[in-house]
C-alpha atoms as a PDB file:
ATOM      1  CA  UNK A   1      34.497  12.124 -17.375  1.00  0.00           C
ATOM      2  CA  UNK A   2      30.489  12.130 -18.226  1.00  0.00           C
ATOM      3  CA  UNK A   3      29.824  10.038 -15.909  1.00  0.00           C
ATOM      4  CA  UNK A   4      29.969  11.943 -12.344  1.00  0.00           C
ATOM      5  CA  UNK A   5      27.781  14.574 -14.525  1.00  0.00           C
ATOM      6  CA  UNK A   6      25.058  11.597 -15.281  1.00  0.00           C
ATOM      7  CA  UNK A   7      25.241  10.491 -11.388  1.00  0.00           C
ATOM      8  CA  UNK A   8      24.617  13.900 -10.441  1.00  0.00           C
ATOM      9  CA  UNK A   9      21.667  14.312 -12.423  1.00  0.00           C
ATOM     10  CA  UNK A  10      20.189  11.344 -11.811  1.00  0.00           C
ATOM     11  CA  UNK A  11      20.694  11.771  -7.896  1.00  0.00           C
ATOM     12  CA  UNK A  12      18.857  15.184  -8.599  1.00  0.00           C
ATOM     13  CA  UNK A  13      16.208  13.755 -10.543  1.00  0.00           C
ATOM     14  CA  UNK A  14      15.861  11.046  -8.196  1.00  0.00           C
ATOM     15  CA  UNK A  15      15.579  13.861  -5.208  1.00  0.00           C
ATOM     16  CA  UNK A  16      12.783  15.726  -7.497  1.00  0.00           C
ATOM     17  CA  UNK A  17      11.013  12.405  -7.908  1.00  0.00           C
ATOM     18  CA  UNK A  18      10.711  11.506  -4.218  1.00  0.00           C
ATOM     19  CA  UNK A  19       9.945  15.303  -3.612  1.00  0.00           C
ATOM     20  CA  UNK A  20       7.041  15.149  -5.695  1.00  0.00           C
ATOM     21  CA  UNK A  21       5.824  12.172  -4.163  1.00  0.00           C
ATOM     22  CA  UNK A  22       6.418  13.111  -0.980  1.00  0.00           C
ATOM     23  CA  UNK A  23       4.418  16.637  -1.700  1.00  0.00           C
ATOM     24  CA  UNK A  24       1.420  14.851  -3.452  1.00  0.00           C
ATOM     25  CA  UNK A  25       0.985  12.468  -0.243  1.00  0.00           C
ATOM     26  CA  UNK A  26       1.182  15.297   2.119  1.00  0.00           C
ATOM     27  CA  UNK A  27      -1.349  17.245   0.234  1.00  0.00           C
ATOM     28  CA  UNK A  28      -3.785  14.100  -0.008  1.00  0.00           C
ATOM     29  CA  UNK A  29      -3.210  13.213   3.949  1.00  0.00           C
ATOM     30  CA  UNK A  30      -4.470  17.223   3.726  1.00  0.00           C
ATOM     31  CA  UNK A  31      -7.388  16.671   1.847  1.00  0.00           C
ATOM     32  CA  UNK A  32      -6.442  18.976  -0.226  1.00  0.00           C
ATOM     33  CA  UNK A  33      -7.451  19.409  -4.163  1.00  0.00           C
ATOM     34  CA  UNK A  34      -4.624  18.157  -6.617  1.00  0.00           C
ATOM     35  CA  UNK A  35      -3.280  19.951  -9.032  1.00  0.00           C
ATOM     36  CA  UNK A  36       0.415  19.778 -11.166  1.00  0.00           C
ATOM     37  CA  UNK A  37       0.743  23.628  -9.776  1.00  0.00           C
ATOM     38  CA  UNK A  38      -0.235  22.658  -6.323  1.00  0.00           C
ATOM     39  CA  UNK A  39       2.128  19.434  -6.325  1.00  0.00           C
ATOM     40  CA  UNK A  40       4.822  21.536  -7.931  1.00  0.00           C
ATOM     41  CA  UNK A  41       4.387  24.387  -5.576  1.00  0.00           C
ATOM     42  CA  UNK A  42       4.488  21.675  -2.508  1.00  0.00           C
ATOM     43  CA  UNK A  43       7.573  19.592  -3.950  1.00  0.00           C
ATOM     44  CA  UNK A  44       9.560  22.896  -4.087  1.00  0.00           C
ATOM     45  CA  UNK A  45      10.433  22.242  -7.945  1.00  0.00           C
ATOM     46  CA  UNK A  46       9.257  24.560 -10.762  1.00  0.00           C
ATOM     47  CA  UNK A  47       6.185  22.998 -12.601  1.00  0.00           C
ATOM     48  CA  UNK A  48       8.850  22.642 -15.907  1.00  0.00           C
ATOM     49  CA  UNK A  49      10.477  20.048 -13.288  1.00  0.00           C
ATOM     50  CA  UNK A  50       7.333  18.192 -12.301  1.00  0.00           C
ATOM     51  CA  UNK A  51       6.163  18.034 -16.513  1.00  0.00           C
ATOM     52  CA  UNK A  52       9.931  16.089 -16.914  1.00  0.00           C
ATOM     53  CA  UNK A  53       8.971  13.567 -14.553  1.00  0.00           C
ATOM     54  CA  UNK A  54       5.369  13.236 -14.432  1.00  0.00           C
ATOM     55  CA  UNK A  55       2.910  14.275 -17.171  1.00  0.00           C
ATOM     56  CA  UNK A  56      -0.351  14.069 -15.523  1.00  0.00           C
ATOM     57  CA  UNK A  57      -1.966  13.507 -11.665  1.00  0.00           C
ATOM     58  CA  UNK A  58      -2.200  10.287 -12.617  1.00  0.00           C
ATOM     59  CA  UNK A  59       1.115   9.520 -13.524  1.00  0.00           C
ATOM     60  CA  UNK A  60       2.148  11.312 -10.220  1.00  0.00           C
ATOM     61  CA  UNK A  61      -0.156   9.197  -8.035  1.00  0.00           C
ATOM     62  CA  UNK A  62       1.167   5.770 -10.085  1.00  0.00           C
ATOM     63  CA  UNK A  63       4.313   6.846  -8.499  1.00  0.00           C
ATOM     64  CA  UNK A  64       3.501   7.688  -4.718  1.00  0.00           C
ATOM     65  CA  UNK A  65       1.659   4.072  -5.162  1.00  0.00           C
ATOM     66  CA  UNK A  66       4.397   1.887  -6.280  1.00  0.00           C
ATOM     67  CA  UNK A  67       6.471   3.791  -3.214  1.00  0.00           C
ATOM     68  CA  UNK A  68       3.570   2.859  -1.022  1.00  0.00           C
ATOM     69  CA  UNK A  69       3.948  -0.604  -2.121  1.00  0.00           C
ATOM     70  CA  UNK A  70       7.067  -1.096  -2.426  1.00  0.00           C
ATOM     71  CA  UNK A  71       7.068   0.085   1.494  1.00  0.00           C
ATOM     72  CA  UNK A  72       4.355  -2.114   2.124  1.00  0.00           C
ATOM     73  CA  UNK A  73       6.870  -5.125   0.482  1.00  0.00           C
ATOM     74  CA  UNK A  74       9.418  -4.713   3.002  1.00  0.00           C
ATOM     75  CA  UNK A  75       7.029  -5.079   5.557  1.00  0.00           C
ATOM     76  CA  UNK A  76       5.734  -8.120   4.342  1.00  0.00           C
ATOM     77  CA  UNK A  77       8.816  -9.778   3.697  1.00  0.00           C
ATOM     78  CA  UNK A  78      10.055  -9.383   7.201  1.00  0.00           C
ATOM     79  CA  UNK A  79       6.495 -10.846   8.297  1.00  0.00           C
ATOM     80  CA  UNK A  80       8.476 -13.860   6.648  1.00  0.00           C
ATOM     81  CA  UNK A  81       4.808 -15.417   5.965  1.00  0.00           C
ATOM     82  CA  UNK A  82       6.279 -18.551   4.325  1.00  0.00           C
ATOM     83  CA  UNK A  83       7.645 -19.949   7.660  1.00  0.00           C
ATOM     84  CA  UNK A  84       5.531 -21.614  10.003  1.00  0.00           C
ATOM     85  CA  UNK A  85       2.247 -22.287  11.300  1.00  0.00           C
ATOM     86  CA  UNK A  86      -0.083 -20.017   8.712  1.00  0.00           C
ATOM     87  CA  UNK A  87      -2.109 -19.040  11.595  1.00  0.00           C
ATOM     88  CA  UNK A  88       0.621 -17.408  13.095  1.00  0.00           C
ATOM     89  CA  UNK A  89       2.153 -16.372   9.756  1.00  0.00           C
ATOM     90  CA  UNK A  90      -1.256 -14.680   9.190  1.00  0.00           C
ATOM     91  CA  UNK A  91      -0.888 -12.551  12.366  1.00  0.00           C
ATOM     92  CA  UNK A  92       2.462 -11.578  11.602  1.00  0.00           C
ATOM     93  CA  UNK A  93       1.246 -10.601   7.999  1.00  0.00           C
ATOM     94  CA  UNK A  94      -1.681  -8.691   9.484  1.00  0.00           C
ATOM     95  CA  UNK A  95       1.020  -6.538  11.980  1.00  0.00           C
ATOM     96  CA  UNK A  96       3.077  -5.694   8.992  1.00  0.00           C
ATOM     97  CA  UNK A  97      -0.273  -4.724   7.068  1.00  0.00           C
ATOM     98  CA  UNK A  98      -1.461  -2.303   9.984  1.00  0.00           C
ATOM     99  CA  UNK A  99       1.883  -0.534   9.959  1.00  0.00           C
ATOM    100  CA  UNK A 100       2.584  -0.205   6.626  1.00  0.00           C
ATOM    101  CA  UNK A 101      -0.392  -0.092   5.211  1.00  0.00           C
ATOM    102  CA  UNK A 102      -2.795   2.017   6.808  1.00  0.00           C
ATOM    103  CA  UNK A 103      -2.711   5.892   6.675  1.00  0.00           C
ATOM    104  CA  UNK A 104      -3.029   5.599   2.817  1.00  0.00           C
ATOM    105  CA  UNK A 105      -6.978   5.900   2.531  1.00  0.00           C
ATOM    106  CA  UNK A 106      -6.853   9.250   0.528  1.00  0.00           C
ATOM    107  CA  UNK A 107      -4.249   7.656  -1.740  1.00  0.00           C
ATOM    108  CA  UNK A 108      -6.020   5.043  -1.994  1.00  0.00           C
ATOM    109  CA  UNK A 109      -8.855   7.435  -3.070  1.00  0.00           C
ATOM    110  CA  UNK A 110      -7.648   9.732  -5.648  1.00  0.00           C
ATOM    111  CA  UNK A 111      -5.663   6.544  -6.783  1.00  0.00           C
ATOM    112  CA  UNK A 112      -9.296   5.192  -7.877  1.00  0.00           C
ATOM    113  CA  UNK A 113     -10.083   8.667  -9.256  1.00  0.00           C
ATOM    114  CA  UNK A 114      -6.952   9.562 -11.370  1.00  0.00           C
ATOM    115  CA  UNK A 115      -6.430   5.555 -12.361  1.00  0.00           C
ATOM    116  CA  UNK A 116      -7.562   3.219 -13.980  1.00  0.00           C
ATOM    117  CA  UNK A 117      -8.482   0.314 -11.770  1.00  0.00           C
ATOM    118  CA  UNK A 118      -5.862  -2.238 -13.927  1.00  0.00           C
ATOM    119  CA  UNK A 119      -3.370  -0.006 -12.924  1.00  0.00           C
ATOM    120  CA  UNK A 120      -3.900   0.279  -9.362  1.00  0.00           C
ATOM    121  CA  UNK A 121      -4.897  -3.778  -9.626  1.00  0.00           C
ATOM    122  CA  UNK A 122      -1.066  -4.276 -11.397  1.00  0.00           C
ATOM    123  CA  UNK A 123       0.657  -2.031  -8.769  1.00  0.00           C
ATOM    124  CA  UNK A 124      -0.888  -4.330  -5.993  1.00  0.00           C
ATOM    125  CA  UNK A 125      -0.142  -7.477  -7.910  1.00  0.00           C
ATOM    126  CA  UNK A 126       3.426  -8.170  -5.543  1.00  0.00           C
ATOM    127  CA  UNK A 127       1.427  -7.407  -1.845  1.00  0.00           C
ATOM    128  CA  UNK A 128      -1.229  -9.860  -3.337  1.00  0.00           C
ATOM    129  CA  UNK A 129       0.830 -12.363  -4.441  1.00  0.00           C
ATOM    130  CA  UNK A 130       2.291 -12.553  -1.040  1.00  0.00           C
ATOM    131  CA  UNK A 131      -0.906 -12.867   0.714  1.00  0.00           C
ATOM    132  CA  UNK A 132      -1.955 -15.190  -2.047  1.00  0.00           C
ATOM    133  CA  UNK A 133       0.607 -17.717  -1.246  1.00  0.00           C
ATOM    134  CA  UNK A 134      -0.148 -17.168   2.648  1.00  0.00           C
ATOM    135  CA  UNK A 135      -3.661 -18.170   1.710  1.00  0.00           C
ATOM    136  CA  UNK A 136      -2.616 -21.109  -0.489  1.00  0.00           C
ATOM    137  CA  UNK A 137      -0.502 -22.703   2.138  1.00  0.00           C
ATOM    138  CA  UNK A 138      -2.996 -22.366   4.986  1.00  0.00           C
ATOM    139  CA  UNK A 139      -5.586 -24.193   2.971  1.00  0.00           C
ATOM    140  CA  UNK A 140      -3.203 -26.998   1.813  1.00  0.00           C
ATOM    141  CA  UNK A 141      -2.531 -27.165   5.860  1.00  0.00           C
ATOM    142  CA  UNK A 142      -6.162 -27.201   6.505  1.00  0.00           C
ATOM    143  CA  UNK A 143      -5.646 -24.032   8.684  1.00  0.00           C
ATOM    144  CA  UNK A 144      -7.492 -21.996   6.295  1.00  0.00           C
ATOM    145  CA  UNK A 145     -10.800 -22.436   4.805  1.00  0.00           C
ATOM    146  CA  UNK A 146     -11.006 -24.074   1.749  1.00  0.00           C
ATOM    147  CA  UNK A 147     -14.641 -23.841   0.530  1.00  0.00           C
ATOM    148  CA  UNK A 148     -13.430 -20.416  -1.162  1.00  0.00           C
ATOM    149  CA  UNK A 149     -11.396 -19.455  -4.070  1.00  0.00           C
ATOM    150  CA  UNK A 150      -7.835 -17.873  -2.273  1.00  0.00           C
ATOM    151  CA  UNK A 151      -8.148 -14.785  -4.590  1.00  0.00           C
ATOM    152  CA  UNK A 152     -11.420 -14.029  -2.750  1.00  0.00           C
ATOM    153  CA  UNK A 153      -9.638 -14.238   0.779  1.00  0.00           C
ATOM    154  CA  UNK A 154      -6.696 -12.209  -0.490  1.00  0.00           C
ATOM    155  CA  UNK A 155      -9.764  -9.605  -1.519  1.00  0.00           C
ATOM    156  CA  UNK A 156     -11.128  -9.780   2.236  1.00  0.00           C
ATOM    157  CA  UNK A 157      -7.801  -9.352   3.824  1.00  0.00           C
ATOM    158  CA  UNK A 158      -6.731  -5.957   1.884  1.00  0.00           C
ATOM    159  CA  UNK A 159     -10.269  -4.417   2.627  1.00  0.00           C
ATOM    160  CA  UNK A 160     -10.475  -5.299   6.332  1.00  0.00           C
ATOM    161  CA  UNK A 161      -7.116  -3.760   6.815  1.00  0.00           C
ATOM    162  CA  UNK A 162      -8.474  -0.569   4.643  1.00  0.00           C
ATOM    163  CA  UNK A 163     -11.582  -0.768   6.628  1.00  0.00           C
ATOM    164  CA  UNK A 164     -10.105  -1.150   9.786  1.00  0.00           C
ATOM    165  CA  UNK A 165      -8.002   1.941   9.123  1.00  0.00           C
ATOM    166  CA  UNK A 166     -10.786   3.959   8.037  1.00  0.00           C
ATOM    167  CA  UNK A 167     -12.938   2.961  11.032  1.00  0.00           C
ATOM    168  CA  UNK A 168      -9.952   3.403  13.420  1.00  0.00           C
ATOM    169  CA  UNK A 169      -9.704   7.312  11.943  1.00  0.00           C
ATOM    170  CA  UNK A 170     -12.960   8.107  11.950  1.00  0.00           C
ATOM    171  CA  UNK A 171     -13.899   7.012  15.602  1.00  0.00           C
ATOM    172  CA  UNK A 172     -10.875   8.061  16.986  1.00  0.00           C
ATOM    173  CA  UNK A 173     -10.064   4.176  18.275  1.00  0.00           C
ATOM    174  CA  UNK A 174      -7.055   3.601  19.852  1.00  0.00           C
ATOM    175  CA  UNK A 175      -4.407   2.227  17.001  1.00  0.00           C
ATOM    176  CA  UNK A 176      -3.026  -0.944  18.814  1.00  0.00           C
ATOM    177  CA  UNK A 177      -7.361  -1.893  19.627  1.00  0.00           C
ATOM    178  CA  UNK A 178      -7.784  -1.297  16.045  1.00  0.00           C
ATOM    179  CA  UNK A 179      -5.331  -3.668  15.339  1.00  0.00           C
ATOM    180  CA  UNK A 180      -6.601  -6.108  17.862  1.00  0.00           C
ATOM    181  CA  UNK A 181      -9.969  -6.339  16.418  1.00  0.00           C
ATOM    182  CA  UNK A 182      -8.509  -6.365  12.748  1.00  0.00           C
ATOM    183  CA  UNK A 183      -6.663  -9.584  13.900  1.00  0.00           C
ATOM    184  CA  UNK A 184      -9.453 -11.173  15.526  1.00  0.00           C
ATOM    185  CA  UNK A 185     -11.819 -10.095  12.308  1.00  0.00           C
ATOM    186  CA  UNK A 186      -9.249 -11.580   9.680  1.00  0.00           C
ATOM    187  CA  UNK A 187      -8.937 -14.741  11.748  1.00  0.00           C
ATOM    188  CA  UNK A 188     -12.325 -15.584  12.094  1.00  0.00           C
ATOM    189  CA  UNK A 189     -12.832 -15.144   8.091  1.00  0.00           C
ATOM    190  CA  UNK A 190      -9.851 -17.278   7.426  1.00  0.00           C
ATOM    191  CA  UNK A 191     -10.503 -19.887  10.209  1.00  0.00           C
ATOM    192  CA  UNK A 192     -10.699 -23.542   8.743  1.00  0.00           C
ATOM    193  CA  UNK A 193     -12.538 -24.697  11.665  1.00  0.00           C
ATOM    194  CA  UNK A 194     -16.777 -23.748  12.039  1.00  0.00           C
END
């Protein structure tokens, strides 16, 4: 008999948790200032709700990132980047990048703010792996360069798509341009040939 009373209250914690997540992201895509009363006030839970789940900003933001990636994950894996030609592979990893990626450059802020870089670094460690063994196969193809260390490509890639969002909302650029150039951009640094 206890245990429709523990589903319960772990469906209502797990409501509170994605509320809170959902109400730090919102006030980040805001710029506005973080605070456990401002989260708390935006989640609609009482602050005593928010300290149960989350005892600092930065355990809050460690949450709204592994959501982020964990998003992110589903759009890679339907990229299916371990099935054919890497070049092609690439582009479809690139397209699942842009839309699941992008949009996240104040999280990606305060994330560097409220955590320590390890953290953030671990978090990524699944999205990385995935472009890692992208990298890997292109370069035992010969479609990717191989006079570079693969962990230094899979550094490139993230930051082109970060920079390509950034440039894209600050000049206003037309979204599926943006995403043009980002694949032309992250070709030509991964291009085997000269």
């Amino acid at each position: 008999m206890t245990e429709p009373v523990t589903d319960h209250r772990r469906a209502i914690a797990e409501r509170n948790d994605a509320a809170i997540a959902d109400a730090a992201l919102r006030l980040l895509e805001r710029r506005q200032a973080l605070s456990m009363a401002a989260i708390a006030a935006e989640a609609g839970v009482s602050r005593q709700t928010l300290y149960a789940h989350h005892r600092t900003i930065g355990d809050v933001l460690a949450g709204v990132v592994e959501r982020a990636v964990a998003h992110a994950l589903e759009g890679f894996e339907a990229a299916e980047a371990e099935h054919g030609d890497p070049a092609a592979a690439l582009e479809r990893m690139v397209a699942a990048s842009w839309g699941r990626l992008t949009g996240l450059s104040a999280l990606k802020q305060a994330s560097e703010e409220h955590l320590p870089a390890e953290r953030v670094h671990r978090a990524h460690a699944p999205l990385m792996e995935r472009v890692r063994a992208l990298v890997e196969r292109g370069q035992a193809s010969g479609a990717f360069r191989a006079d570079v260390d693969p962990g230094w490509l899979v550094t490139v890639y993230f930051a082109l798509v970060h920079a390509a969002d950034d440039h894209a909302r600050g000049s206003g650029a037309d979204r599926d341009r943006a995403l043009a150039e980002l694949t032309t951009s992250v070709r030509a640094v991964f291009d085997a040939r000269p």
